[in-house]
N, C-alpha and C. Protein backbone atom coordinates (compact mmCIF):
# COMPACT_ATOMS: atom_id res chain seq x y z
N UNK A 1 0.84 -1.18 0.00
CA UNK A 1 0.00 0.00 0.00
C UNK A 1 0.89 1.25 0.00
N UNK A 2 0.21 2.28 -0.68
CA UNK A 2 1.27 3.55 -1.03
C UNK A 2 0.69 4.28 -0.03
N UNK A 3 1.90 4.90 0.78
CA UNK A 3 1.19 5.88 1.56
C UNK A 3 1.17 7.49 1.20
N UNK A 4 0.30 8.24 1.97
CA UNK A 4 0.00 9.75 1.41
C UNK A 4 -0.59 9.76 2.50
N UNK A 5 -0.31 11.98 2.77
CA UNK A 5 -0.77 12.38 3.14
C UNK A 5 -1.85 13.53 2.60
N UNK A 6 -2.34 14.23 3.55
CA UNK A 6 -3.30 14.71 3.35
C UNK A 6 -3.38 16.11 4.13
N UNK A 7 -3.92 17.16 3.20
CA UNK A 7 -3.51 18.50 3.66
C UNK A 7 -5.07 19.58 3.39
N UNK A 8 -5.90 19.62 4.63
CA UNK A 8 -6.77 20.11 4.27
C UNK A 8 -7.12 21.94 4.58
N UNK A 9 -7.42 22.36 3.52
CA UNK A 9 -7.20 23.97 4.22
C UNK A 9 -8.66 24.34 3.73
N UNK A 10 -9.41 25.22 4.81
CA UNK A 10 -10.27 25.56 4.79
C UNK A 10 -10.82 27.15 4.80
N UNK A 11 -11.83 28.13 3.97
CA UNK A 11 -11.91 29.08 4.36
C UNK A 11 -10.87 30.11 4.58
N UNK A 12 -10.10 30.10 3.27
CA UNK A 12 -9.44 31.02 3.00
C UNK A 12 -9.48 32.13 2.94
N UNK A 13 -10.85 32.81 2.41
CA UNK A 13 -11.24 34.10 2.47
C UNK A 13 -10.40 35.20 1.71
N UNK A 14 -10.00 34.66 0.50
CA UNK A 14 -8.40 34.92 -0.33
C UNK A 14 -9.14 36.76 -0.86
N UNK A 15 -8.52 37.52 -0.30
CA UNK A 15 -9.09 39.16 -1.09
C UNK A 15 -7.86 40.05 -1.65
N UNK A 16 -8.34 40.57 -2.58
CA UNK A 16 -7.13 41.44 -3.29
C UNK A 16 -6.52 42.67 -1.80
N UNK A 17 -5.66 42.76 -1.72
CA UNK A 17 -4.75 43.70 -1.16
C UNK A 17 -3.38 44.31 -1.63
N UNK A 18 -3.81 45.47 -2.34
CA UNK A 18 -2.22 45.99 -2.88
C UNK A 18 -1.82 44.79 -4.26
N UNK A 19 -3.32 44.80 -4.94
CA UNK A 19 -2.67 43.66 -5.83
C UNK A 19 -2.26 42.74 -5.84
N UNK A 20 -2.45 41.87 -4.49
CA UNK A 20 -1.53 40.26 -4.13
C UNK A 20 -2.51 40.04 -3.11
N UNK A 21 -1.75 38.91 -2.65
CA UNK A 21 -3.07 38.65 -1.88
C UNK A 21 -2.16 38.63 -0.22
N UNK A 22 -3.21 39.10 1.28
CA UNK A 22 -2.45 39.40 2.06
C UNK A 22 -1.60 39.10 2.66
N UNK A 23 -0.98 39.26 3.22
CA UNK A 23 0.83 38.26 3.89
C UNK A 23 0.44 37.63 4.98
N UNK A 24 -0.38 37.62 5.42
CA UNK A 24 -1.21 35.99 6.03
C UNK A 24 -0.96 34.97 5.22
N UNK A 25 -1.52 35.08 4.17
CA UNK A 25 -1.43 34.10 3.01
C UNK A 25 -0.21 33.41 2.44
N UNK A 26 0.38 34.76 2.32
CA UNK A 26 2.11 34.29 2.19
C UNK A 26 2.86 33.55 3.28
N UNK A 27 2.32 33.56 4.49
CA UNK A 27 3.20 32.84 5.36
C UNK A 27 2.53 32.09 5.71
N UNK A 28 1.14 31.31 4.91
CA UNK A 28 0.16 30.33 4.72
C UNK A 28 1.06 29.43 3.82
N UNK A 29 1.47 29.60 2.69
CA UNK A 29 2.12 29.15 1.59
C UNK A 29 3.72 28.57 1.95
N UNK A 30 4.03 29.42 2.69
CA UNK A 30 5.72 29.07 3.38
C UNK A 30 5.52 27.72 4.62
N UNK A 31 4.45 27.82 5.48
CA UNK A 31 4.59 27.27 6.31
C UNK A 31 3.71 25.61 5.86
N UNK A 32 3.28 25.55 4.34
CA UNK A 32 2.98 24.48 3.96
C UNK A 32 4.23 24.20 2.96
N UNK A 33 4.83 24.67 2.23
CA UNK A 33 5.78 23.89 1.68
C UNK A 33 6.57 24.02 2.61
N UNK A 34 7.43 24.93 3.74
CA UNK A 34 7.97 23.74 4.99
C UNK A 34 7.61 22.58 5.26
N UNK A 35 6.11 22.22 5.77
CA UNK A 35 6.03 21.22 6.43
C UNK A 35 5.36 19.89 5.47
N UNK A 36 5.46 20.21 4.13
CA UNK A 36 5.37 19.71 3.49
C UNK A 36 6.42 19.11 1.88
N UNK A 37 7.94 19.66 2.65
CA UNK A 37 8.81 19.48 1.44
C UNK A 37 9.24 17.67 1.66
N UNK A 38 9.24 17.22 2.81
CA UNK A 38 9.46 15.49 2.37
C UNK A 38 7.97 14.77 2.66
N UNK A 39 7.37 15.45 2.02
CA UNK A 39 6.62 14.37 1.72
C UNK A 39 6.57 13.78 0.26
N UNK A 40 6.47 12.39 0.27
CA UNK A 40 6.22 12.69 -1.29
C UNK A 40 4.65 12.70 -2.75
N UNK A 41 3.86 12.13 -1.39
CA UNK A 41 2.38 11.86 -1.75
C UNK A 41 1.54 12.81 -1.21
N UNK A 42 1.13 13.96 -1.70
CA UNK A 42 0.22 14.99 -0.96
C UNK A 42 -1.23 15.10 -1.73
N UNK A 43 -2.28 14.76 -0.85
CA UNK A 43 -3.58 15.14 -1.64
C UNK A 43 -3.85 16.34 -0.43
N UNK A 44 -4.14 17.42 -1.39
CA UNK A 44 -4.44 18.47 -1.14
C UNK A 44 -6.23 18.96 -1.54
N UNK A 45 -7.03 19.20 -0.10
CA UNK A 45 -8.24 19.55 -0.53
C UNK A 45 -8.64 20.76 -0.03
N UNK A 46 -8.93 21.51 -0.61
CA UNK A 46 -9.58 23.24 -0.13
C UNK A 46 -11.11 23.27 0.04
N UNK A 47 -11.68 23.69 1.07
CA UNK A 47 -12.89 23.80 1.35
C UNK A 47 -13.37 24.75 2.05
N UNK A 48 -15.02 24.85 1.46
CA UNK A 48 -15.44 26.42 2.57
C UNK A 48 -14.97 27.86 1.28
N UNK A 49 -14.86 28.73 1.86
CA UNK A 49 -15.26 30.04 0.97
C UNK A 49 -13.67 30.16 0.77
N UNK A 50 -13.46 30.15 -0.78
CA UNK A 50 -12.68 30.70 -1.05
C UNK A 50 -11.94 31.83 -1.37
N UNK A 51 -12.85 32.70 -1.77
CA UNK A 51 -12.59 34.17 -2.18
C UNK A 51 -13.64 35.09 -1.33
N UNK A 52 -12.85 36.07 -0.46
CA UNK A 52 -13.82 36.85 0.61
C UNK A 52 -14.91 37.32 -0.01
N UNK A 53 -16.19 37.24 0.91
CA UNK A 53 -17.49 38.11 -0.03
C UNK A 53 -17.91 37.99 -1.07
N UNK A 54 -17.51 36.98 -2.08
CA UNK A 54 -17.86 36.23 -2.96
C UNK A 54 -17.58 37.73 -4.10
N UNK A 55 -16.59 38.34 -3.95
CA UNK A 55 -15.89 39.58 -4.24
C UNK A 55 -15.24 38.63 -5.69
N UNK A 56 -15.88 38.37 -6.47
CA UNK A 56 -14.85 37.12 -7.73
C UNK A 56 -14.83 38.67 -8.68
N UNK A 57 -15.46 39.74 -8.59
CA UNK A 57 -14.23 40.35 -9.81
C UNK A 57 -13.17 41.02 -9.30
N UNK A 58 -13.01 41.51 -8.31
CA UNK A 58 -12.23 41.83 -7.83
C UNK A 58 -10.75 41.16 -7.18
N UNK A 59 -11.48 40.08 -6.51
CA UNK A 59 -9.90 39.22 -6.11
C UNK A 59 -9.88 37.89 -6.72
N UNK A 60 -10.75 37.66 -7.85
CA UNK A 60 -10.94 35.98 -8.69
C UNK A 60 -9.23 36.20 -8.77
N UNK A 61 -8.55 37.04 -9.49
CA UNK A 61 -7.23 36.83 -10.33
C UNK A 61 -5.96 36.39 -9.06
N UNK A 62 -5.89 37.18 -7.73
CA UNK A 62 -5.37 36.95 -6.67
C UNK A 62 -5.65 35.66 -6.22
N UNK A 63 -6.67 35.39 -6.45
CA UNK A 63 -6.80 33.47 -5.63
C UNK A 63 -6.60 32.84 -6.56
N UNK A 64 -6.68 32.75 -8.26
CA UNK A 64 -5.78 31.81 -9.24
C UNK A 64 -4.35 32.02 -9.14
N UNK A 65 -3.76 33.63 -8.53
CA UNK A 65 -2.32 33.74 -8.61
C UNK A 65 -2.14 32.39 -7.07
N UNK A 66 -2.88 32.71 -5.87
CA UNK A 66 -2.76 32.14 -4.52
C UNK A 66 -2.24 30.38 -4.68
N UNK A 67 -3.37 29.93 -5.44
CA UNK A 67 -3.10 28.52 -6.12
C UNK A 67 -2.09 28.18 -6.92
């Protein structure tokens, strides 16, 4: 049996700030590929609201950059 883990992030609430998205986020992103650089099997599932306020013209492009 192959093993994997599993990485679930929820309720991101991803909103444009200064054109990027806020440095919460960025040290959201650092502190998963830290704790996630030896692994070698990752299923990754996102759930719950992704983009604050359902604000998609405004920060849609910031949460495809986020991903």
């Amino acid at each position: 049996m192959r093993k994997f883990s599993v990485l679930h992030l929820s309720d991101l609430h991803i909103r444009k700030y200064r054109n990027s998205f806020p440095s919460i986020l960025k040290k959201l992103i650092q502190d998963v590929v830290k704790e996630t650089k030896n692994i070698e099997s990752l299923i990754l599932i996102v759930t719950g609201d992704i983009i604050d306020k359902a604000d998609y013209e405004n920060s849609g492009d910031v949460a495809v950059s986020f991903f």
